[in-house]
PDB file of N, CA and C in Angstrom:
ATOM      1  N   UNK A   1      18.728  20.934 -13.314  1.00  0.00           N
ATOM      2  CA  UNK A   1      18.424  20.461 -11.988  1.00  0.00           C
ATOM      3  C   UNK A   1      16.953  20.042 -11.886  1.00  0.00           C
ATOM      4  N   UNK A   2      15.835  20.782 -12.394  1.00  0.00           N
ATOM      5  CA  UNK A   2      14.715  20.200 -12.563  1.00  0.00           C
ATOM      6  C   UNK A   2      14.144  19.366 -13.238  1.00  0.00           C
ATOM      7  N   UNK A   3      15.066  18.929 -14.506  1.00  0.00           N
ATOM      8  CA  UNK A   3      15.158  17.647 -15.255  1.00  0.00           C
ATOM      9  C   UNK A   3      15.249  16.668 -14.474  1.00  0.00           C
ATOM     10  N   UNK A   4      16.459  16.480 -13.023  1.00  0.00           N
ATOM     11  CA  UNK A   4      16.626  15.310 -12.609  1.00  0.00           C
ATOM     12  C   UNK A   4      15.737  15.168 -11.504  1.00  0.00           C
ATOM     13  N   UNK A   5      15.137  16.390 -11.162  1.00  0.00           N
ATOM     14  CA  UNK A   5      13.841  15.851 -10.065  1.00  0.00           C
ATOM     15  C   UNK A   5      12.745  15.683 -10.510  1.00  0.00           C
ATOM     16  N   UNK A   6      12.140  16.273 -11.690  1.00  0.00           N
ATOM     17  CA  UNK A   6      11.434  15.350 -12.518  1.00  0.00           C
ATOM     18  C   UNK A   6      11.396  13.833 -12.710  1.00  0.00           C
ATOM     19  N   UNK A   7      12.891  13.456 -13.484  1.00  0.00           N
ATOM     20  CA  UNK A   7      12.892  12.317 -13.657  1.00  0.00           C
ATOM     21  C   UNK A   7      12.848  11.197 -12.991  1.00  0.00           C
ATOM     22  N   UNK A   8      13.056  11.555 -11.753  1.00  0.00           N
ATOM     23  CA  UNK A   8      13.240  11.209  -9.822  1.00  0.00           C
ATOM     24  C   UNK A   8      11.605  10.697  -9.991  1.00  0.00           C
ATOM     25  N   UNK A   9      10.579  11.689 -10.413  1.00  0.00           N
ATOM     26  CA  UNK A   9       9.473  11.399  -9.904  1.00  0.00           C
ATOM     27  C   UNK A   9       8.669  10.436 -10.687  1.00  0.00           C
ATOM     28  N   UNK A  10       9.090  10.669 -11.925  1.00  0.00           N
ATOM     29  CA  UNK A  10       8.580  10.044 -12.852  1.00  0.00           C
ATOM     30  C   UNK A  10       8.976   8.652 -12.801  1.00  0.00           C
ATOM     31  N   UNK A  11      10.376   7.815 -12.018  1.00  0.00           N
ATOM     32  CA  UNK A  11      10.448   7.243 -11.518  1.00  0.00           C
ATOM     33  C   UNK A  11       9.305   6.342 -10.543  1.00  0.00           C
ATOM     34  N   UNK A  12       9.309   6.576  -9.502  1.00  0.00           N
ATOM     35  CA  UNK A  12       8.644   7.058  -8.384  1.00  0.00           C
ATOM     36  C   UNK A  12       7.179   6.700  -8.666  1.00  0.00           C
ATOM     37  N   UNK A  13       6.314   7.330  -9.945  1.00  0.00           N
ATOM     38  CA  UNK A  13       4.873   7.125 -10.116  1.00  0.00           C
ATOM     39  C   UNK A  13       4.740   6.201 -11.027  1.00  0.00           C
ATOM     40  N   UNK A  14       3.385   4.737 -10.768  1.00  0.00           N
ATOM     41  CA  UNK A  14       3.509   3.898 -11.454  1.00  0.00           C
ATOM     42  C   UNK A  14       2.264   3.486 -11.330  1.00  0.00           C
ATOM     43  N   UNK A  15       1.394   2.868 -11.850  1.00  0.00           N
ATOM     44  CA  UNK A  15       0.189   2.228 -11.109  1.00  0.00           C
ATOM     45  C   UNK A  15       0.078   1.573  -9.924  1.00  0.00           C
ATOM     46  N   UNK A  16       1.724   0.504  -9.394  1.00  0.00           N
ATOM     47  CA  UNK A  16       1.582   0.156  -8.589  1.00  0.00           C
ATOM     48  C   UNK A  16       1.510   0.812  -7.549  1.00  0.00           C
ATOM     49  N   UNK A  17       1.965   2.564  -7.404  1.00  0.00           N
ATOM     50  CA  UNK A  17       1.881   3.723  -6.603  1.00  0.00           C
ATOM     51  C   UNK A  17       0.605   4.016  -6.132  1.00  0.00           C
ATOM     52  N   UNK A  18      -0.223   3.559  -6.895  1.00  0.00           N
ATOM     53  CA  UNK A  18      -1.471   3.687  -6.101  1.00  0.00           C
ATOM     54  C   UNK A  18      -2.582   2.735  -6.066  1.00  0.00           C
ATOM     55  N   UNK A  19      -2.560   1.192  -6.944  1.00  0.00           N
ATOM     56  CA  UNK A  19      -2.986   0.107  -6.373  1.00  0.00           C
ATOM     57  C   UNK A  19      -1.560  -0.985  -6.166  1.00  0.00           C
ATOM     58  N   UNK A  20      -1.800  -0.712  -4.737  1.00  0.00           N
ATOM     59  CA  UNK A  20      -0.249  -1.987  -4.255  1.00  0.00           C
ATOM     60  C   UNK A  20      -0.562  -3.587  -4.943  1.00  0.00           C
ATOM     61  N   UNK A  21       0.704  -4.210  -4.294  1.00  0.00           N
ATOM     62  CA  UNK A  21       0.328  -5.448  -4.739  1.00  0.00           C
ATOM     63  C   UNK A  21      -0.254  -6.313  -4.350  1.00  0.00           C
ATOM     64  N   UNK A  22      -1.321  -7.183  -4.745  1.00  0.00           N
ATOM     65  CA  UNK A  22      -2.093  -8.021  -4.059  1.00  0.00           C
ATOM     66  C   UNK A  22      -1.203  -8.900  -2.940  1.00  0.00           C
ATOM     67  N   UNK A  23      -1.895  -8.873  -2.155  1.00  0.00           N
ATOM     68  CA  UNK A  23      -2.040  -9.414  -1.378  1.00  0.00           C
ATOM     69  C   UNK A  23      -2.809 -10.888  -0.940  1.00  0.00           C
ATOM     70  N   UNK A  24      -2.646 -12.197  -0.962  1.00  0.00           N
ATOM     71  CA  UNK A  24      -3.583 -13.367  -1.397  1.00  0.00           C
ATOM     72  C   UNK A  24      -3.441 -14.160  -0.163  1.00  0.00           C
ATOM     73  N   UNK A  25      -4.855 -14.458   0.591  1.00  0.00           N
ATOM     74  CA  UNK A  25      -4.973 -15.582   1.800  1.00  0.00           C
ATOM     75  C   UNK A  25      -6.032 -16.477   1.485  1.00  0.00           C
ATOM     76  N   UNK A  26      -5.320 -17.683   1.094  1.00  0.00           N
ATOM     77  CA  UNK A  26      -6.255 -18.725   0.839  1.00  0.00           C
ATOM     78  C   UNK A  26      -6.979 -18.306  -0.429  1.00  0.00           C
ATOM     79  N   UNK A  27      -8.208 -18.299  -0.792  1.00  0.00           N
ATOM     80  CA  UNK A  27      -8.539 -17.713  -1.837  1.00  0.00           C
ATOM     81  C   UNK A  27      -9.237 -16.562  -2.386  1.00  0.00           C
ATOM     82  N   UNK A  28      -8.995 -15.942  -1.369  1.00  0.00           N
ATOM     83  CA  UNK A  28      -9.145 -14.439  -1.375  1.00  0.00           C
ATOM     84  C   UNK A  28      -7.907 -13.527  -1.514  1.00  0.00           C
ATOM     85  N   UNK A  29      -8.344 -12.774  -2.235  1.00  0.00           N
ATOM     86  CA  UNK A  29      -7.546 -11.425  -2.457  1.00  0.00           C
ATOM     87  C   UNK A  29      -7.608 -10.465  -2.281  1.00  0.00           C
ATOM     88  N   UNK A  30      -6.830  -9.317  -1.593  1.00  0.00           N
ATOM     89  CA  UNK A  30      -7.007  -8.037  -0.826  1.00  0.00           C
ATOM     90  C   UNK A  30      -5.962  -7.157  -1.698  1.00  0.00           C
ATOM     91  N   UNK A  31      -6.268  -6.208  -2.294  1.00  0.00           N
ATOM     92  CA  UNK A  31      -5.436  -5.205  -3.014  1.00  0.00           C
ATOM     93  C   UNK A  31      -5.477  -3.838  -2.596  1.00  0.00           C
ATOM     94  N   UNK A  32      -4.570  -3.238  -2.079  1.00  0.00           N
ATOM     95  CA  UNK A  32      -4.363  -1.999  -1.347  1.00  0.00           C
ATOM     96  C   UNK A  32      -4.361  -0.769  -2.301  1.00  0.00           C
ATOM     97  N   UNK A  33      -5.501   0.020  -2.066  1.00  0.00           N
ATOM     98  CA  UNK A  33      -5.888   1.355  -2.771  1.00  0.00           C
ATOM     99  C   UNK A  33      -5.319   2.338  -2.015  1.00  0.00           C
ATOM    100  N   UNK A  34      -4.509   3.159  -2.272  1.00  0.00           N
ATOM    101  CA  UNK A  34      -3.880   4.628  -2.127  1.00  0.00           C
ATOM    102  C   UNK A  34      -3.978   5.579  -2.803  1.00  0.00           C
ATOM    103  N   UNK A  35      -4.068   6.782  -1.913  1.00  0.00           N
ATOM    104  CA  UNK A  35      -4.071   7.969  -2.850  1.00  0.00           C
ATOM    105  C   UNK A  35      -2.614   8.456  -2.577  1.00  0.00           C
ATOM    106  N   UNK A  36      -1.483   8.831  -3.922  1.00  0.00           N
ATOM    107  CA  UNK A  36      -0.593   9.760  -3.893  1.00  0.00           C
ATOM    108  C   UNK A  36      -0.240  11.517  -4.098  1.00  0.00           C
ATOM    109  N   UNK A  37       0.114  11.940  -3.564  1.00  0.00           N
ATOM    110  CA  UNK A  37       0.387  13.546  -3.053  1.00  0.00           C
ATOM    111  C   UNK A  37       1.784  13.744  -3.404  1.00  0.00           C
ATOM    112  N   UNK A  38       2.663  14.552  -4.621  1.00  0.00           N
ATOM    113  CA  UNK A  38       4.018  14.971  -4.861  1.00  0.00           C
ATOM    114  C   UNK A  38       3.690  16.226  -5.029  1.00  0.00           C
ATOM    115  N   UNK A  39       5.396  16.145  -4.603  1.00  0.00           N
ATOM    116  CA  UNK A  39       6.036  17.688  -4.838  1.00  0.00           C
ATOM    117  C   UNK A  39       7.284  18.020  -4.701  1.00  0.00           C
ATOM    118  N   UNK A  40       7.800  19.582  -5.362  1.00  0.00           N
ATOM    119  CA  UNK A  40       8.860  19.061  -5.677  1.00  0.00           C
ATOM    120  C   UNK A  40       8.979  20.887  -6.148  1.00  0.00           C
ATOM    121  N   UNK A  41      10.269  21.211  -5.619  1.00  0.00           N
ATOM    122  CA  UNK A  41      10.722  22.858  -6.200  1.00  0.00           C
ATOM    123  C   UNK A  41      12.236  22.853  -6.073  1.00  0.00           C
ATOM    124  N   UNK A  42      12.307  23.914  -6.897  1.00  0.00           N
ATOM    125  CA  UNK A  42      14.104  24.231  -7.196  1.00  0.00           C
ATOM    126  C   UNK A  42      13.907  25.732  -6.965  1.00  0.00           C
ATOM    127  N   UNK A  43      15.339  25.993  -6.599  1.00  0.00           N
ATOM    128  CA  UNK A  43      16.082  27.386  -6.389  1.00  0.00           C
ATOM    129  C   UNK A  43      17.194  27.408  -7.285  1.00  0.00           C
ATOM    130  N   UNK A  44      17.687  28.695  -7.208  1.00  0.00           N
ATOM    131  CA  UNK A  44      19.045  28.837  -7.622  1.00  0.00           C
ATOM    132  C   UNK A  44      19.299  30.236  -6.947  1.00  0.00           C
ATOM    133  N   UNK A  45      20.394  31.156  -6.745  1.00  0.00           N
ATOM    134  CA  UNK A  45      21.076  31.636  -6.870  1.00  0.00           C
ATOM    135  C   UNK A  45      22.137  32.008  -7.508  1.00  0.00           C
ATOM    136  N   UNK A  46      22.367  33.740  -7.055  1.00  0.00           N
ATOM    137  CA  UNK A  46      23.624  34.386  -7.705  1.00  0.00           C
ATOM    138  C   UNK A  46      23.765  34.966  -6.761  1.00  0.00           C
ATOM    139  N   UNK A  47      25.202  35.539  -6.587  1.00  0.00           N
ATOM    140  CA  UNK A  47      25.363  36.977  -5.711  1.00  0.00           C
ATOM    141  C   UNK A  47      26.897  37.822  -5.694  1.00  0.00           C
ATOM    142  N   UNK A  48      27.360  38.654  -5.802  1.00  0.00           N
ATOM    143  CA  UNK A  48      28.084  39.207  -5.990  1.00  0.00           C
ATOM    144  C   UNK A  48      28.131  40.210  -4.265  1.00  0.00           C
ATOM    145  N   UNK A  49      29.487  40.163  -3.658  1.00  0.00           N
ATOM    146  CA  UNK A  49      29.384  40.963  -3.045  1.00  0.00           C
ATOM    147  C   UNK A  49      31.119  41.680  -3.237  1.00  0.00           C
ATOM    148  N   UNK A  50      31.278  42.646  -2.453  1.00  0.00           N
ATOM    149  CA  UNK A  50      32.444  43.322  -2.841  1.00  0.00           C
ATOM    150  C   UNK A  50      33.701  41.928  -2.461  1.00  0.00           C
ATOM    151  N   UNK A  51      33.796  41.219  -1.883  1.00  0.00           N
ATOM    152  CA  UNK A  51      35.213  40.676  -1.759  1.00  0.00           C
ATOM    153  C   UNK A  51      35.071  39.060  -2.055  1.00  0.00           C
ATOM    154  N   UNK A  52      33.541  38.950  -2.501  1.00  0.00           N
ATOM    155  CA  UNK A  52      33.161  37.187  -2.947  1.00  0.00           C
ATOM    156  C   UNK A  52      32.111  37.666  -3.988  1.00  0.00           C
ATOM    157  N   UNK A  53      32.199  36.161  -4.864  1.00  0.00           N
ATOM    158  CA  UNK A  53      31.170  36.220  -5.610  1.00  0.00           C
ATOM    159  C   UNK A  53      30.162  34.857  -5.432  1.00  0.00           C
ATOM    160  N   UNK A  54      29.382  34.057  -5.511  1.00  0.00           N
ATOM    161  CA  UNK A  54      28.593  33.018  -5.484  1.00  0.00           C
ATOM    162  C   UNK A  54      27.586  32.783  -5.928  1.00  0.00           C
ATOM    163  N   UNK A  55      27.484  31.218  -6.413  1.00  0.00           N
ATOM    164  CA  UNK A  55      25.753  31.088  -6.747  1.00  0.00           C
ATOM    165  C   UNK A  55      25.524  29.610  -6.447  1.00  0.00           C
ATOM    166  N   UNK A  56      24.664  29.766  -6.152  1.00  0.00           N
ATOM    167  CA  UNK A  56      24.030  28.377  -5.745  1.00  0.00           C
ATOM    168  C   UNK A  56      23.028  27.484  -6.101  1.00  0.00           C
ATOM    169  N   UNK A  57      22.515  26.432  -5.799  1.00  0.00           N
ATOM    170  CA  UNK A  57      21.407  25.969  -6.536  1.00  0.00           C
ATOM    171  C   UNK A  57      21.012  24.437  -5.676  1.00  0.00           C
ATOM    172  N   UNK A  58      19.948  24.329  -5.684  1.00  0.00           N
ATOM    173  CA  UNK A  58      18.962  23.163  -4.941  1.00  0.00           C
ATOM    174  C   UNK A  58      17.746  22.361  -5.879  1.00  0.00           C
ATOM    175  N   UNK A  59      17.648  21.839  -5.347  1.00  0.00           N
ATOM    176  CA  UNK A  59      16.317  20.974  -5.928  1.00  0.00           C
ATOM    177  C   UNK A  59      15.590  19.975  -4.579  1.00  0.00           C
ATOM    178  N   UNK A  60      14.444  19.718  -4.475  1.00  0.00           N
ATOM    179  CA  UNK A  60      13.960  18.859  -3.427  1.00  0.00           C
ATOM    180  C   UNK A  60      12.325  17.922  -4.123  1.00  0.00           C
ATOM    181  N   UNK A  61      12.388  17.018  -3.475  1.00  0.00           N
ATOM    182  CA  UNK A  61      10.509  16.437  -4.086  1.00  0.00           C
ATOM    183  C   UNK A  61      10.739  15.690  -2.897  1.00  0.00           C
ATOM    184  N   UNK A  62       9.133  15.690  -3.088  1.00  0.00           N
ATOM    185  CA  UNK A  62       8.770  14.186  -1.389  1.00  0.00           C
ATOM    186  C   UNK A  62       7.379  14.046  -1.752  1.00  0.00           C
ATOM    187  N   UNK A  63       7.338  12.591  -1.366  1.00  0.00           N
ATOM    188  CA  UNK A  63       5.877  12.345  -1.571  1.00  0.00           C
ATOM    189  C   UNK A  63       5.478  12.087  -0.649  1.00  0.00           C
ATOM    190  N   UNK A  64       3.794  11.757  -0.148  1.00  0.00           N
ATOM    191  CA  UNK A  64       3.137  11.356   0.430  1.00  0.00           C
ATOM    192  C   UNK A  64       1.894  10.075   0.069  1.00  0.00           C
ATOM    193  N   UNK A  65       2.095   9.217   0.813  1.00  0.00           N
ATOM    194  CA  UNK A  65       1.127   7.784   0.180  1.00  0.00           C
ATOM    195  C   UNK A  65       0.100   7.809   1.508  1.00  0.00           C
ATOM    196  N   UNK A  66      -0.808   7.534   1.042  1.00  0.00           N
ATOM    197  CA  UNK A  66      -2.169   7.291   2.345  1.00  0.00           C
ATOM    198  C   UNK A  66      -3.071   6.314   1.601  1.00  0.00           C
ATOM    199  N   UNK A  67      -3.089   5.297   2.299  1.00  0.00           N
ATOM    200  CA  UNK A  67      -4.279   4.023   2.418  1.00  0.00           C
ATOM    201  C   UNK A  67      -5.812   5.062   2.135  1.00  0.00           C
ATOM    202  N   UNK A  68      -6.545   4.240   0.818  1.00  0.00           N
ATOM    203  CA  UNK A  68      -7.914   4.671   1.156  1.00  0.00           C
ATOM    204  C   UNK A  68      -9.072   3.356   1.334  1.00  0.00           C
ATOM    205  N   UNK A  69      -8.247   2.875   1.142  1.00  0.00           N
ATOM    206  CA  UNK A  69      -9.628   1.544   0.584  1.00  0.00           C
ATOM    207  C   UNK A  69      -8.768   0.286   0.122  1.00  0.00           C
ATOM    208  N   UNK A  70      -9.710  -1.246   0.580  1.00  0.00           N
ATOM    209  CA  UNK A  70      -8.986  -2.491   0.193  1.00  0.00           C
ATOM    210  C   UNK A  70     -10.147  -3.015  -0.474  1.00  0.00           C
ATOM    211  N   UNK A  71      -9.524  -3.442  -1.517  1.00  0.00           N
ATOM    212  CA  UNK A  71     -10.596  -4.405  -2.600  1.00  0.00           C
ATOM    213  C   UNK A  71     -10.231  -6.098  -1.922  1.00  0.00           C
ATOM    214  N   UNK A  72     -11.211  -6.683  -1.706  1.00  0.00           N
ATOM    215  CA  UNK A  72     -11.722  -8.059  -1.160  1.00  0.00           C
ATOM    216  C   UNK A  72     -12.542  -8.903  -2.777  1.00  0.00           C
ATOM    217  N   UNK A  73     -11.293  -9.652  -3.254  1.00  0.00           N
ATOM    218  CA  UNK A  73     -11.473 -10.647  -4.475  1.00  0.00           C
ATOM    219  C   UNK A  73     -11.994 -11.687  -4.263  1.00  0.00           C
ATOM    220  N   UNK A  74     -13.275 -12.339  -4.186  1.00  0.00           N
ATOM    221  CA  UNK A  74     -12.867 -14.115  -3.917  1.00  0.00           C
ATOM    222  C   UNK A  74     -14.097 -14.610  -4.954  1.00  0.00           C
ATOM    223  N   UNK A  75     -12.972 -15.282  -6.051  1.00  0.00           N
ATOM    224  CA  UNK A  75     -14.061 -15.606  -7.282  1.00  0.00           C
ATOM    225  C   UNK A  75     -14.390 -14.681  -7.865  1.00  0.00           C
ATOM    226  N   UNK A  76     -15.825 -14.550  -7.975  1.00  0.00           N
ATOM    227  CA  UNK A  76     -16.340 -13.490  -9.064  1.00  0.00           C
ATOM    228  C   UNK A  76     -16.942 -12.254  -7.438  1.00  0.00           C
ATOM    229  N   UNK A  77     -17.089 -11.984  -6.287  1.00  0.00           N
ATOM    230  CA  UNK A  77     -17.525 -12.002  -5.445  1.00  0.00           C
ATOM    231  C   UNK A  77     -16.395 -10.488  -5.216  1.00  0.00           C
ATOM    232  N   UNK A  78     -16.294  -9.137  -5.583  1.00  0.00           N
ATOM    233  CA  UNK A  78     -15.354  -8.277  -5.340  1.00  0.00           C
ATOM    234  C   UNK A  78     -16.374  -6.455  -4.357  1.00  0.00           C
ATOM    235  N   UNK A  79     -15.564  -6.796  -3.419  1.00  0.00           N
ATOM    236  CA  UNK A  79     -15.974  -5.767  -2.402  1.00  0.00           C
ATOM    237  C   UNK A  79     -14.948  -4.690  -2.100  1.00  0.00           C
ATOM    238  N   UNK A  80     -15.688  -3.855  -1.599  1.00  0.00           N
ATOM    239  CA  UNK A  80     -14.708  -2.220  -1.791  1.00  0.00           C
ATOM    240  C   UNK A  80     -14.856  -1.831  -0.234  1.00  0.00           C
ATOM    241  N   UNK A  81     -13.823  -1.647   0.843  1.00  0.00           N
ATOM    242  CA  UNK A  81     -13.634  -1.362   2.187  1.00  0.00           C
ATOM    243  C   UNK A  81     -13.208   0.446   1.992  1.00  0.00           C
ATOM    244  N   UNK A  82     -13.850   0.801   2.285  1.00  0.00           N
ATOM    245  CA  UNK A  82     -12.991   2.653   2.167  1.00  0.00           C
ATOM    246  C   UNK A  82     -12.254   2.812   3.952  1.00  0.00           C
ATOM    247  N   UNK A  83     -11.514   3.238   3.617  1.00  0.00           N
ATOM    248  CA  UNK A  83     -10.578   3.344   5.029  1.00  0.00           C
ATOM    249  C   UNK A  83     -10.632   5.133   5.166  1.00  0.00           C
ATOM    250  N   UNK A  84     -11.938   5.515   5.243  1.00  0.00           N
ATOM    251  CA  UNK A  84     -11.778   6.966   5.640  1.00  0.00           C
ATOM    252  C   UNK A  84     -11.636   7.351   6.783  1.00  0.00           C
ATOM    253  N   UNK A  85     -10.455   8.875   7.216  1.00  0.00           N
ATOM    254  CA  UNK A  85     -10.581   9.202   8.311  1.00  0.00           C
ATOM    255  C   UNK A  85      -9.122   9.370   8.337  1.00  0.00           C
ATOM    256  N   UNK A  86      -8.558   9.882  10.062  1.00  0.00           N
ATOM    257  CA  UNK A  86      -7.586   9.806  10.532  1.00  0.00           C
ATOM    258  C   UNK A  86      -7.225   7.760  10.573  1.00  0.00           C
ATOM    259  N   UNK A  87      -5.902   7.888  11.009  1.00  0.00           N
ATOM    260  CA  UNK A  87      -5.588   6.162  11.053  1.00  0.00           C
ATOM    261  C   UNK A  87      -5.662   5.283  10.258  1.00  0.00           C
ATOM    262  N   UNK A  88      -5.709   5.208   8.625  1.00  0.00           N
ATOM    263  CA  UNK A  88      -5.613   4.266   8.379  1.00  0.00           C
ATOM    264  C   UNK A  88      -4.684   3.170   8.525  1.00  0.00           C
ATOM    265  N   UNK A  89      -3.396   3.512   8.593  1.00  0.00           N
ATOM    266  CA  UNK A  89      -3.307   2.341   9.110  1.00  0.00           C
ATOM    267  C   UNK A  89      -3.752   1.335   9.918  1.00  0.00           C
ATOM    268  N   UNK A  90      -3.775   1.666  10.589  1.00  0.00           N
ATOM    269  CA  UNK A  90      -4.555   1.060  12.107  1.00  0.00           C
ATOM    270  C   UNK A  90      -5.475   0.671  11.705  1.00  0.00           C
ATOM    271  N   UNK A  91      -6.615   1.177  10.857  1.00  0.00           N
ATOM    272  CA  UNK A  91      -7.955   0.878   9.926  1.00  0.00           C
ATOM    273  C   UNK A  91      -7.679  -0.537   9.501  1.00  0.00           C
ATOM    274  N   UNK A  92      -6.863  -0.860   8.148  1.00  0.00           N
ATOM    275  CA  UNK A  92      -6.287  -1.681   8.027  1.00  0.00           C
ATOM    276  C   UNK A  92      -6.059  -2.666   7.988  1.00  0.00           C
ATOM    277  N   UNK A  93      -5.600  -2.822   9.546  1.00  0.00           N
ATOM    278  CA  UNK A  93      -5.310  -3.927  10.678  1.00  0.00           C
ATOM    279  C   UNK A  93      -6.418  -4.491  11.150  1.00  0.00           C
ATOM    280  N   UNK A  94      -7.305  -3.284  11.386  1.00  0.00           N
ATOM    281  CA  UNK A  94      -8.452  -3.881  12.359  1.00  0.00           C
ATOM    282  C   UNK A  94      -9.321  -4.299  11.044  1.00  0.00           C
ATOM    283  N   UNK A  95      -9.228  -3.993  10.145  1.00  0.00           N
ATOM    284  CA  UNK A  95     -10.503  -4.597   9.256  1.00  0.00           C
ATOM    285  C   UNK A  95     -10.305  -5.716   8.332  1.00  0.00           C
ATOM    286  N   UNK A  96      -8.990  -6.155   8.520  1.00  0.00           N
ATOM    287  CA  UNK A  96      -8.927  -7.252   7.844  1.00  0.00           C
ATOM    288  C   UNK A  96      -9.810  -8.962   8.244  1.00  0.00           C
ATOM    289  N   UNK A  97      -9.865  -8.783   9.948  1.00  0.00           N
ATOM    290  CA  UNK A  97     -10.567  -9.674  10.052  1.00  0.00           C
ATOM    291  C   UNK A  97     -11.703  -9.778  10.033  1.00  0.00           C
ATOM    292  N   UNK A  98     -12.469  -8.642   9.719  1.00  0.00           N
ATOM    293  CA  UNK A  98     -13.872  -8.110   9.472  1.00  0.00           C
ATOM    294  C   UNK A  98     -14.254  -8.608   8.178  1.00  0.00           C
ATOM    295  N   UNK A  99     -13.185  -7.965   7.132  1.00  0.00           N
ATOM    296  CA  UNK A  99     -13.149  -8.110   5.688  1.00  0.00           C
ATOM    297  C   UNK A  99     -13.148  -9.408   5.242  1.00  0.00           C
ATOM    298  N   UNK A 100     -12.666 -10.677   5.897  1.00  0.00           N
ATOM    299  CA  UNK A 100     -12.370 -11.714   5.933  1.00  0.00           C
ATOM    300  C   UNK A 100     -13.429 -12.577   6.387  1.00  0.00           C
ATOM    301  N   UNK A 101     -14.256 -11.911   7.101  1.00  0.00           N
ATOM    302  CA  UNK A 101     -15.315 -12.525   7.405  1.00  0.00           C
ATOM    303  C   UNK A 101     -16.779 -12.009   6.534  1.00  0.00           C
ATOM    304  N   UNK A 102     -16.316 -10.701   6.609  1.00  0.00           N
ATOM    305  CA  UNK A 102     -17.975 -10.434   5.421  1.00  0.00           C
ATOM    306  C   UNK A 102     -17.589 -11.324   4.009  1.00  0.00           C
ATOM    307  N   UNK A 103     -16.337 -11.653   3.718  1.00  0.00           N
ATOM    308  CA  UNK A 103     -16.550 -12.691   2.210  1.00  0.00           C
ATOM    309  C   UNK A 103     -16.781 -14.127   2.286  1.00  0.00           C
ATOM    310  N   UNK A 104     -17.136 -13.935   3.549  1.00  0.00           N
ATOM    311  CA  UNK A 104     -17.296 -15.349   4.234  1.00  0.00           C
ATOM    312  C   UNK A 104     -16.300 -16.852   3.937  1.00  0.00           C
ATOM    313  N   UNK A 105     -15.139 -16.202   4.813  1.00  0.00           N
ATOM    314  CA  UNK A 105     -14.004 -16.734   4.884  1.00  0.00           C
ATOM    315  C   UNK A 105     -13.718 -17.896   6.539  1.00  0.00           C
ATOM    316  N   UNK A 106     -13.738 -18.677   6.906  1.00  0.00           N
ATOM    317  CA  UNK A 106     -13.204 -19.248   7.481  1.00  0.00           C
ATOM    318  C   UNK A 106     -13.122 -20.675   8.075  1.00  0.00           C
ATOM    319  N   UNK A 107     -12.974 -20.959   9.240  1.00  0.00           N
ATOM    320  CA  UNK A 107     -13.328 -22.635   9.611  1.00  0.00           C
ATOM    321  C   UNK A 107     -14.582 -23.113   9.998  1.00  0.00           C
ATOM    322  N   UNK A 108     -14.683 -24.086   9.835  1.00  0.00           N
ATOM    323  CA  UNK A 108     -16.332 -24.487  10.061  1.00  0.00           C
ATOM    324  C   UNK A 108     -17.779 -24.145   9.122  1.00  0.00           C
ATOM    325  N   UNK A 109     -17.279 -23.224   7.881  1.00  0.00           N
ATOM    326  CA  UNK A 109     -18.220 -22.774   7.616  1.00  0.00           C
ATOM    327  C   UNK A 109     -19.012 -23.722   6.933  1.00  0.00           C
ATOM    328  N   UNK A 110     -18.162 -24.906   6.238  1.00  0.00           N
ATOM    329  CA  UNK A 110     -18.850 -25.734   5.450  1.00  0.00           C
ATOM    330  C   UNK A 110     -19.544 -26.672   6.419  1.00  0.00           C
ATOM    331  N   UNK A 111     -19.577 -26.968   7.821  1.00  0.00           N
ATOM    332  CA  UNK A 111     -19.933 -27.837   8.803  1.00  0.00           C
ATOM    333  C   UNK A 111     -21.455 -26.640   9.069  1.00  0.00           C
ATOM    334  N   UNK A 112     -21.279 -25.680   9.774  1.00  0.00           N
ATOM    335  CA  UNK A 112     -22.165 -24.572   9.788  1.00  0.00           C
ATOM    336  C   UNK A 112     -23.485 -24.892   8.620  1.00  0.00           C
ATOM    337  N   UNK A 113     -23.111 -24.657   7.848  1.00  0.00           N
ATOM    338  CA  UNK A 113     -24.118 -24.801   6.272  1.00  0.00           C
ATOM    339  C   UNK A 113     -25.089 -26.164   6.161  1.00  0.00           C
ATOM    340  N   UNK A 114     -24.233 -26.804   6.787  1.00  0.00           N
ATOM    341  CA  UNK A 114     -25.080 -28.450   6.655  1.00  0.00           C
ATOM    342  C   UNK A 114     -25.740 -29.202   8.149  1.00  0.00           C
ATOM    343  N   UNK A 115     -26.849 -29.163   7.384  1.00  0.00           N
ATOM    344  CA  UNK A 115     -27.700 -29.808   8.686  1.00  0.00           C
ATOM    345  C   UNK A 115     -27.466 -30.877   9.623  1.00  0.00           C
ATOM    346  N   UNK A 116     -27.697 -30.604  10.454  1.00  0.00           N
ATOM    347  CA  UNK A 116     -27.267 -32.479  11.289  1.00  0.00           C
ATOM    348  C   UNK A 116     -28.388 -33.281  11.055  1.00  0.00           C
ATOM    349  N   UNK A 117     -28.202 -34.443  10.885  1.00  0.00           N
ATOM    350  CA  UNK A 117     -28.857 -35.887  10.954  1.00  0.00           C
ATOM    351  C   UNK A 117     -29.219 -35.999  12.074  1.00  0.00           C
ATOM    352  N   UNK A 118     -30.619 -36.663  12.177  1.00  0.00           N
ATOM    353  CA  UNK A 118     -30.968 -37.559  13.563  1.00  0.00           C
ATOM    354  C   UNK A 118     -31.236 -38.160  13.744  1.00  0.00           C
TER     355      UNK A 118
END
C-alpha cells in the first residue's frame, strides 16, 4: 500500500512542479516559481474480537503548491518578482502589470524615446 502512494507521488513531482510553464506576452516571458509541500501516511489494522475477526488498511498523500516568485525574460534582460506573504495569488494578478512595465513593456514607448522636431 505504501508502494502505490509513493508511486502516486513520484508521479506528481517533476520540475515542472515547481517552475510552471512559461508563460509568453509579446516578447516577454513570465515563468511561475513555486514552492511544493507533500505528504502522505498509511495504517493498517488487525483485530480479533470474540464473534468477528478484521483488519484493515488505508493509505492517503496531498500536496500543497504556493506561488513564490515570477521570473520576467525579455532578451538577455531577466528579473526575479518574490510574491511574499499571505495572497499570492492575488499578488500575481496585481503584479503582472507592474512587472510588465518595470521591463519596459508597452505602447508608445518607442514614440516616448524620440524627440520631436521643430
Amino acid at each position: 500500500m505504501l508502494g502505490v502512494t509513493v508511486s502516486g507521488l513520484e508521479k506528481f513531482i517533476s520540475t515542472k512542479t515547481c517552475v510552471g510553464e512559461p508563460i509568453v506576452i509579446g516578447d516577454v516571458t513570465l515563468i511561475p516559481i513555486q514552492t511544493a509541500s507533500f505528504g502522505y501516511g498509511t495504517g493498517g489494522g488487525e483485530g480479533q474480537q470474540s464473534e468477528q475477526s478484521g483488519t484493515g488498511g488505508g493509505s492517503g498523500a496531498g500536496a500543497s503548491l504556493r506561488p513564490i516568485a515570477v521570473v520576467a525574460v525579455k532578451g538577455t534582460d531577466v528579473q526575479v518578482f518574490p510574491l511574499g506573504g499571505k495572497g499570492a495569488i492575488e499578488k500575481i494578478v496585481a503584479m503582472l502589470p507592474e512587472a510588465l512595465g518595470k521591463i519596459k513593456i508597452g505602447k508608445g514607448k518607442k514614440e516616448a524615446e524620440e524627440p520631436k522636431a521643430e
